[in-house]
Protein backbone atom coordinates (compact mmCIF):
# COMPACT_ATOMS: atom_id res chain seq x y z
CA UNK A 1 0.00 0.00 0.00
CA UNK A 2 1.94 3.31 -0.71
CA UNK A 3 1.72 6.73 0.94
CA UNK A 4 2.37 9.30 -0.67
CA UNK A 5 2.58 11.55 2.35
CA UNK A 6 5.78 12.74 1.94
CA UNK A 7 9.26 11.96 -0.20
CA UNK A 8 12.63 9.75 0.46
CA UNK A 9 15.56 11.86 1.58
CA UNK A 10 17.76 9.50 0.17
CA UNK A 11 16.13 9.41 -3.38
CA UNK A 12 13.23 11.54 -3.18
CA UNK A 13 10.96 8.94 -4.58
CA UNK A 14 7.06 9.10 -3.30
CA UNK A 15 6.50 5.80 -3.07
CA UNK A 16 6.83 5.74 0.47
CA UNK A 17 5.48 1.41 1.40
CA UNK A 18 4.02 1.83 5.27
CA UNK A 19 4.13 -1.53 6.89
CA UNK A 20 0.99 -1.75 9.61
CA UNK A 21 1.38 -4.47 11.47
CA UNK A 22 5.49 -3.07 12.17
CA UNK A 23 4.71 0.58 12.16
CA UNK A 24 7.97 0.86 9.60
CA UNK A 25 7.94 3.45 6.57
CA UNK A 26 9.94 2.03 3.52
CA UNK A 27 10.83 3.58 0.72
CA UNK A 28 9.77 0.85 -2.35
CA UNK A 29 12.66 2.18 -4.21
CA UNK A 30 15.77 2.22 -2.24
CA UNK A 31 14.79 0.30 0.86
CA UNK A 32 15.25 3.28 3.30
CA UNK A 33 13.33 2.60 6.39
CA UNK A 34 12.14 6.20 7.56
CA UNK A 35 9.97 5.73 10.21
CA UNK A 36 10.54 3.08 12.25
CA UNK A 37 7.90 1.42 15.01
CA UNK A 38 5.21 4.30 14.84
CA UNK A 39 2.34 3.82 17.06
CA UNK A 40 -0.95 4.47 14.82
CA UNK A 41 -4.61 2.81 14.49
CA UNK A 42 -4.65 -0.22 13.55
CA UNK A 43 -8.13 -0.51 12.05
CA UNK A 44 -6.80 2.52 9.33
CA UNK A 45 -5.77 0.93 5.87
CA UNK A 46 -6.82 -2.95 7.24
CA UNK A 47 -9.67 -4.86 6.64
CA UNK A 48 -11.86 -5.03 9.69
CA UNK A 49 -11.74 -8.44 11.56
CA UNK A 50 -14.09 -9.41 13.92
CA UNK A 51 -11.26 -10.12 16.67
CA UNK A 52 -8.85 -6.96 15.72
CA UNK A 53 -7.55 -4.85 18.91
CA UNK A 54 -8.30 -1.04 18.52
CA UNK A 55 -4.38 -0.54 18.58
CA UNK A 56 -1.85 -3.41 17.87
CA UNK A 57 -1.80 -5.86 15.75
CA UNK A 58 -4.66 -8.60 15.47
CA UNK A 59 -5.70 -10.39 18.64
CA UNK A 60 -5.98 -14.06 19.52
CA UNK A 61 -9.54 -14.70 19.53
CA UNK A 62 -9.33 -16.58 22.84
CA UNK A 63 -8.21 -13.42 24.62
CA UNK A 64 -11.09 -11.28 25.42
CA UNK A 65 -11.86 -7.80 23.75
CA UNK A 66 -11.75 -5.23 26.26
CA UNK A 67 -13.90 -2.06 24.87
CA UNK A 68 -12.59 1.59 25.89
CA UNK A 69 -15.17 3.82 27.74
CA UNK A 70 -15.71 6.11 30.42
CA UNK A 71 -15.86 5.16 34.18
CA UNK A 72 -18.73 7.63 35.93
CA UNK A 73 -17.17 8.45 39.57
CA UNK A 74 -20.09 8.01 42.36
CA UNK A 75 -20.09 10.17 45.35
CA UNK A 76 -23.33 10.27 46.96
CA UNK A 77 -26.14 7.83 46.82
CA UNK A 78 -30.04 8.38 46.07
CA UNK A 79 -30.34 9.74 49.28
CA UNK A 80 -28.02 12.43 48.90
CA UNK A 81 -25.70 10.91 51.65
CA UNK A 82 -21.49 10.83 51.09
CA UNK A 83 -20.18 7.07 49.89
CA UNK A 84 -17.46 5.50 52.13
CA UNK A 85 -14.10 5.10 50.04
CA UNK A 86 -14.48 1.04 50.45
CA UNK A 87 -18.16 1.20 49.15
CA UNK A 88 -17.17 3.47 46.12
CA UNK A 89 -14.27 1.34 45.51
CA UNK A 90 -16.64 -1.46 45.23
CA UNK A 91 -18.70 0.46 42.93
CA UNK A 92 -15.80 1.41 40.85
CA UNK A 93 -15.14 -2.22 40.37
CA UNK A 94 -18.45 -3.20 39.02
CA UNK A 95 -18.43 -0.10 36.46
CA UNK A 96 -15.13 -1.93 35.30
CA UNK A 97 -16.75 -5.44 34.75
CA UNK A 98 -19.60 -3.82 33.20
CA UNK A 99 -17.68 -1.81 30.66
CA UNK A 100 -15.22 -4.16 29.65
CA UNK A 101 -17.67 -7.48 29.71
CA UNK A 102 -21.38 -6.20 29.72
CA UNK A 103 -23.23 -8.79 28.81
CA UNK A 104 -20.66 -11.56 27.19
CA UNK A 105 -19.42 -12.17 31.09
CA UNK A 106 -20.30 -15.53 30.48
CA UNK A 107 -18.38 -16.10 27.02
CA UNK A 108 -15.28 -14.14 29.02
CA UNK A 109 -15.31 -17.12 32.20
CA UNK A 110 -15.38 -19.36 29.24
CA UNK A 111 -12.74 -17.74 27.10
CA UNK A 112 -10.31 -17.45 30.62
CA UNK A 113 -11.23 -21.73 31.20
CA UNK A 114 -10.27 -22.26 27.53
CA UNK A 115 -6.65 -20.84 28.10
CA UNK A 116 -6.09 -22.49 31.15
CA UNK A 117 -7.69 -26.06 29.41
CA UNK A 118 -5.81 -25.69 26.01
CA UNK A 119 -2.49 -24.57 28.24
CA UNK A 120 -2.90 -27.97 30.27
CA UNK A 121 -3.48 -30.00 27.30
CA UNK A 122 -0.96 -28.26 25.13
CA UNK A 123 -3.31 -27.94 22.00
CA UNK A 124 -1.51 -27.31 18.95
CA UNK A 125 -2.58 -23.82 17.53
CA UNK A 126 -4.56 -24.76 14.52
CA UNK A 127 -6.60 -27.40 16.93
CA UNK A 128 -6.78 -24.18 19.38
CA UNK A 129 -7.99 -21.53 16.58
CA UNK A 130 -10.92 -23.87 15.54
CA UNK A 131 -11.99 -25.29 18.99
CA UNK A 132 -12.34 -21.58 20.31
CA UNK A 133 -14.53 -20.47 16.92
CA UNK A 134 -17.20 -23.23 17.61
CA UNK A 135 -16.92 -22.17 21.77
CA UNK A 136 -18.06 -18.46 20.52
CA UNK A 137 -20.16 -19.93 18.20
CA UNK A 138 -21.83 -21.60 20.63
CA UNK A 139 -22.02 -18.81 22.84
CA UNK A 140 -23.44 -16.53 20.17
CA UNK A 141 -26.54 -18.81 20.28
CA UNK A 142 -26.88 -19.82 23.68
CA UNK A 143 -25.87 -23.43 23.73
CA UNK A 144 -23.71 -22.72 26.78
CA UNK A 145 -26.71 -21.96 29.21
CA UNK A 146 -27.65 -25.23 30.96
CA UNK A 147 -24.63 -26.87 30.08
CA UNK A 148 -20.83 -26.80 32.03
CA UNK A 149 -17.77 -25.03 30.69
CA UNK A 150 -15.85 -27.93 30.67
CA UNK A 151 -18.20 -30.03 28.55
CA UNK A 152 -18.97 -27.22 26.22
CA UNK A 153 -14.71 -26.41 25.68
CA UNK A 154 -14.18 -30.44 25.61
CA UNK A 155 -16.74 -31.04 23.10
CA UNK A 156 -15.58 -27.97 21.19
CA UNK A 157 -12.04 -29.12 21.17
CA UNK A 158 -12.76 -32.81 20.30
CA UNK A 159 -14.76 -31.74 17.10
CA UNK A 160 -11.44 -29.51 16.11
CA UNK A 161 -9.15 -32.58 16.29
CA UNK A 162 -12.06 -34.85 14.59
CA UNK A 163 -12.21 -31.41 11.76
CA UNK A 164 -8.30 -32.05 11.74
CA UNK A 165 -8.40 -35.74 11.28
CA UNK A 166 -6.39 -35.81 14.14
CA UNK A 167 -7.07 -39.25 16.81
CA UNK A 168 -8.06 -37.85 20.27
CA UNK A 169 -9.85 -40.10 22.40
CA UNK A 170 -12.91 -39.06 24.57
CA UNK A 171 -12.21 -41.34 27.61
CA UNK A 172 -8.73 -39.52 27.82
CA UNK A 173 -9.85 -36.37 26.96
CA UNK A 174 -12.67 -36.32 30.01
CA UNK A 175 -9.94 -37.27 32.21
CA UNK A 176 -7.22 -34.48 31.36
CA UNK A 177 -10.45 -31.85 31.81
CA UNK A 178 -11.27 -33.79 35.02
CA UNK A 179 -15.33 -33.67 33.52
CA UNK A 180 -17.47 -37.19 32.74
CA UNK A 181 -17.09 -38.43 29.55
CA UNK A 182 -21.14 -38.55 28.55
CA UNK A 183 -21.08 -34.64 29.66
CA UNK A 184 -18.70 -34.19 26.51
CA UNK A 185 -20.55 -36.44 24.48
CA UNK A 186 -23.81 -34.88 25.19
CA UNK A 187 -22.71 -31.46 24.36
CA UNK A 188 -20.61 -32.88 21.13
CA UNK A 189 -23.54 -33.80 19.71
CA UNK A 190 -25.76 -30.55 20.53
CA UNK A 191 -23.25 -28.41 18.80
CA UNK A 192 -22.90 -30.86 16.07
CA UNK A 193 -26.41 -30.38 15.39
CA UNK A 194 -27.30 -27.19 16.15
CA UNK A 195 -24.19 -25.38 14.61
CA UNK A 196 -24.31 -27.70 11.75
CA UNK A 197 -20.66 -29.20 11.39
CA UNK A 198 -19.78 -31.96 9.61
CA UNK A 199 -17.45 -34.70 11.04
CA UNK A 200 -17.40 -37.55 8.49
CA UNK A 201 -14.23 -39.34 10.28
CA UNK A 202 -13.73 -42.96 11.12
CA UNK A 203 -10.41 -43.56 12.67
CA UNK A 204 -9.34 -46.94 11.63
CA UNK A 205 -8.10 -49.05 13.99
CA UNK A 206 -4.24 -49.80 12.60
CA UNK A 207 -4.06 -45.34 13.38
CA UNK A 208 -4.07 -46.13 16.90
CA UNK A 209 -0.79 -49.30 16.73
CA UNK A 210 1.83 -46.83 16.22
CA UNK A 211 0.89 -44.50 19.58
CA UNK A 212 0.00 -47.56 21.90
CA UNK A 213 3.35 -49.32 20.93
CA UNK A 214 5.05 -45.92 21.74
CA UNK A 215 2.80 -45.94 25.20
CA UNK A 216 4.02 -49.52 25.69
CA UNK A 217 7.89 -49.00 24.80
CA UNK A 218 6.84 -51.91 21.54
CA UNK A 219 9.37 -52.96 19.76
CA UNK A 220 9.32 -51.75 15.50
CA UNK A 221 8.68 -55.05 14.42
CA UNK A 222 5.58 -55.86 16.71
CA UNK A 223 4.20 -52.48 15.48
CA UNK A 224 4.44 -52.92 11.72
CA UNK A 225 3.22 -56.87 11.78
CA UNK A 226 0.13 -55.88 14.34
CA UNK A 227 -0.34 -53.19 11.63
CA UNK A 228 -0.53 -55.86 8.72
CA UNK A 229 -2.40 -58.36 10.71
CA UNK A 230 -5.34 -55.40 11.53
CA UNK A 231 -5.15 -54.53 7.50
CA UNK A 232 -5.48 -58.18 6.70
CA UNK A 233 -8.34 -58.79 9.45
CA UNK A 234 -10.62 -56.06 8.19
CA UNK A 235 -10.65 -56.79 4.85
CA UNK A 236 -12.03 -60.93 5.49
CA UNK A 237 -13.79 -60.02 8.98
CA UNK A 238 -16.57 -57.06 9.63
CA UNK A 239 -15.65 -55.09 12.10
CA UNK A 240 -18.41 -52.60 12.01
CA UNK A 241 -19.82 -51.42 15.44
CA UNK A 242 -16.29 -52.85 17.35
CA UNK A 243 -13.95 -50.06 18.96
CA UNK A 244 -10.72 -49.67 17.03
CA UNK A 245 -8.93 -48.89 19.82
CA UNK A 246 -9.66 -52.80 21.31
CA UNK A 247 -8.88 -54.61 18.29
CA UNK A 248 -5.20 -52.27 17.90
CA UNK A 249 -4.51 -53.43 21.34
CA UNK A 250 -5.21 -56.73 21.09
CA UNK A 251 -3.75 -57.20 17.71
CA UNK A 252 -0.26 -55.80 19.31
CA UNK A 253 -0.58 -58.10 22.35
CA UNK A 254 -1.30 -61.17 19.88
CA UNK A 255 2.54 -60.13 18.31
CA UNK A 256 3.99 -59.31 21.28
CA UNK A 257 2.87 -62.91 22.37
CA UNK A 258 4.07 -64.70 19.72
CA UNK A 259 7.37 -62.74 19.56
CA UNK A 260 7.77 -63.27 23.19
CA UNK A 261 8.20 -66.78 22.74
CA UNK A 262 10.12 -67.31 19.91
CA UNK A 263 12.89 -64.95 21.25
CA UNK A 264 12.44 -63.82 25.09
CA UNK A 265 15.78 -62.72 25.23
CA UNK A 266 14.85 -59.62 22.58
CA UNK A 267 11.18 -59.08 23.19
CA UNK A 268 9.94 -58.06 26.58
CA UNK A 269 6.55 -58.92 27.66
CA UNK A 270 3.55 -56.91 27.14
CA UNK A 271 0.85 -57.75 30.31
CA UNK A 272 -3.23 -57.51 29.28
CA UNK A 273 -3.51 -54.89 31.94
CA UNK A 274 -0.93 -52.70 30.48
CA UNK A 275 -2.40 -52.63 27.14
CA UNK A 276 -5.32 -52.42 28.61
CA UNK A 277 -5.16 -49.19 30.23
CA UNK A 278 -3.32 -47.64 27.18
CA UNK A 279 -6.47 -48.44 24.87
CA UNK A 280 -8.99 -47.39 27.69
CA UNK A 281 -10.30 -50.48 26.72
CA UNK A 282 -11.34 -53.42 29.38
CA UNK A 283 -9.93 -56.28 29.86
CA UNK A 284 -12.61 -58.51 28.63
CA UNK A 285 -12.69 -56.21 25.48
CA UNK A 286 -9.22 -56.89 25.03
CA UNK A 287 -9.31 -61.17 24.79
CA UNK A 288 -12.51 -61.28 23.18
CA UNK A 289 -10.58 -59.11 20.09
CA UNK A 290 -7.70 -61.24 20.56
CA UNK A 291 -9.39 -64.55 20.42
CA UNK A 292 -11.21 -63.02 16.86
CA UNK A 293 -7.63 -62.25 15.44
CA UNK A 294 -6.09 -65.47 16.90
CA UNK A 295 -8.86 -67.40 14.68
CA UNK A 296 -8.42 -65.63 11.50
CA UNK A 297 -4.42 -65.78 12.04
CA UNK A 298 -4.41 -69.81 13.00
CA UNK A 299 -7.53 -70.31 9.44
CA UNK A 300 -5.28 -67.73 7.15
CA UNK A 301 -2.23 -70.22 7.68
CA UNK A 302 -4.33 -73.43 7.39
């Protein structure tokens, strides 16, 4: 965008470049910088965003928009009587909540909840940026009333990494946000239906092998054969309505087995339990896959 406010000193061109977001004045044709790190408006010469700060560059939408305005100072009640310092300080404090939040206090506990949520999770940014857009969303209409914080941000993030194609479990997700799991599963699928996303995902179950191996401390090899025996499983047995995440484990506890006893010396053991836990998957879960797989292995050979 040029300005032609004024000329280069260097080669009196008018092509003066101004850079908003750094506050720098360029000159296109020689490259002197002018004006460095000038303070100005923001909004002037940008297109207007719906979470831009008044001066600075543009805000992160989980950080709540604080308005400017002016604060009324109260000195004597309806009565006409003189206000103690500690009740007008207490007065003064409530002007500042209702100026800055009005009537979106609720979306600003939620926004604050979000930060400290995402920050204990350690959401990557582009998960973060599209979990917060269906929170406000879901403020904007109301969804939130009724419902907990937790469940709303859990659901909100779990449709972000499901948007992403990204695996993220519900049972382990209810557990980092310390909230039940059918509180997130309820709200998932208000705010899939009433904001109207689409999440066409199935996570197959050979997606999970490679993190429950890592959980485990698997060896390589177990991980690519439980990989190939899954592939192989699916395509002769139907697996529709079974959890992936109990026929990855037991498909890497049916290797580990069998590579346990060929060569104990290079393969440690893998207990049920262990794998178990790692697929927040029950036990019973667990050997009822395993006895499926061990059937198609043993007829495959035959």
């Amino acid at each position: 965008m040029y300005q032609k406010l004024y000329k280069c000193p260097e080669c009196g061109s008018d092509k003066i470049i101004y850079l908003h977001r750094e506050g720098d004045s360029v000159c296109s044709y020689c490259g002197l910088v002018i004006d460095e790190k000038k303070v100005v408006d923001s909004r002037k010469g940008l297109k207007t965003g719906a979470y831009r700060d008044s001066y600075g560059p543009t805000q992160a939408p989980w950080v709540p928009k604080k308005d400017r305005g002016s604060i009324i100072v109260v000195k004597k009640d309806t009565a006409d009587r003189n206000i103690t310092a500690k009740k007008r300080h207490q007065i003064f404090r409530w002007q500042k909540l209702q100026r800055l939040y009005g009537k979106k206090k609720s979306l600003v506990v939620g926004l604050a909840l979000f930060r400290k949520i995402t920050k204990q999770l350690s959401t990557p940014e582009n998960i973060k940026l599209d979990a917060i857009k269906i929170f406000i969303n879901a403020s904007e209409k109301k969804l939130i009333i009724g419902r907990t914080y937790e469940g709303i941000i859990g659901s909100s993030i779990l449709i972000a990494y499901r948007i992403n194609n990204h695996l993220k479990s519900i049972t382990e997700l209810s557990k980092e946000i310390s909230t039940s799991r059918k509180k997130i599963l309820k709200c998932y699928e208000i705010l899939i239906r009433e904001l109207k996303i689409k999440v066409s995902i199935n996570f197959r179950p050979e997606e999970y092998v490679s993190r429950f191996c890592s959980e485990v401390s698997a060896d390589m090899e177990i991980e690519k054969k439980a990989i190939e025996i899954i592939k192989k499983f699916r395509n002769k047995v139907n697996t529709l309505g079974k959890d992936p995440k109990g026929i990855a484990v037991a498909a890497i506890y049916f290797v580990s087995e069998m590579e346990y006893e060929k060569n104990p010396e290079k393969y440690e053991k893998i207990t049920q339990k262990e794998l178990a836990s790692t697929g927040s998957v029950t036990e019973v879960t667990l050997r009822n896959r395993c006895k499926e797989i061990k059937k198609y292995y043993f007829q495959s050979k035959n």
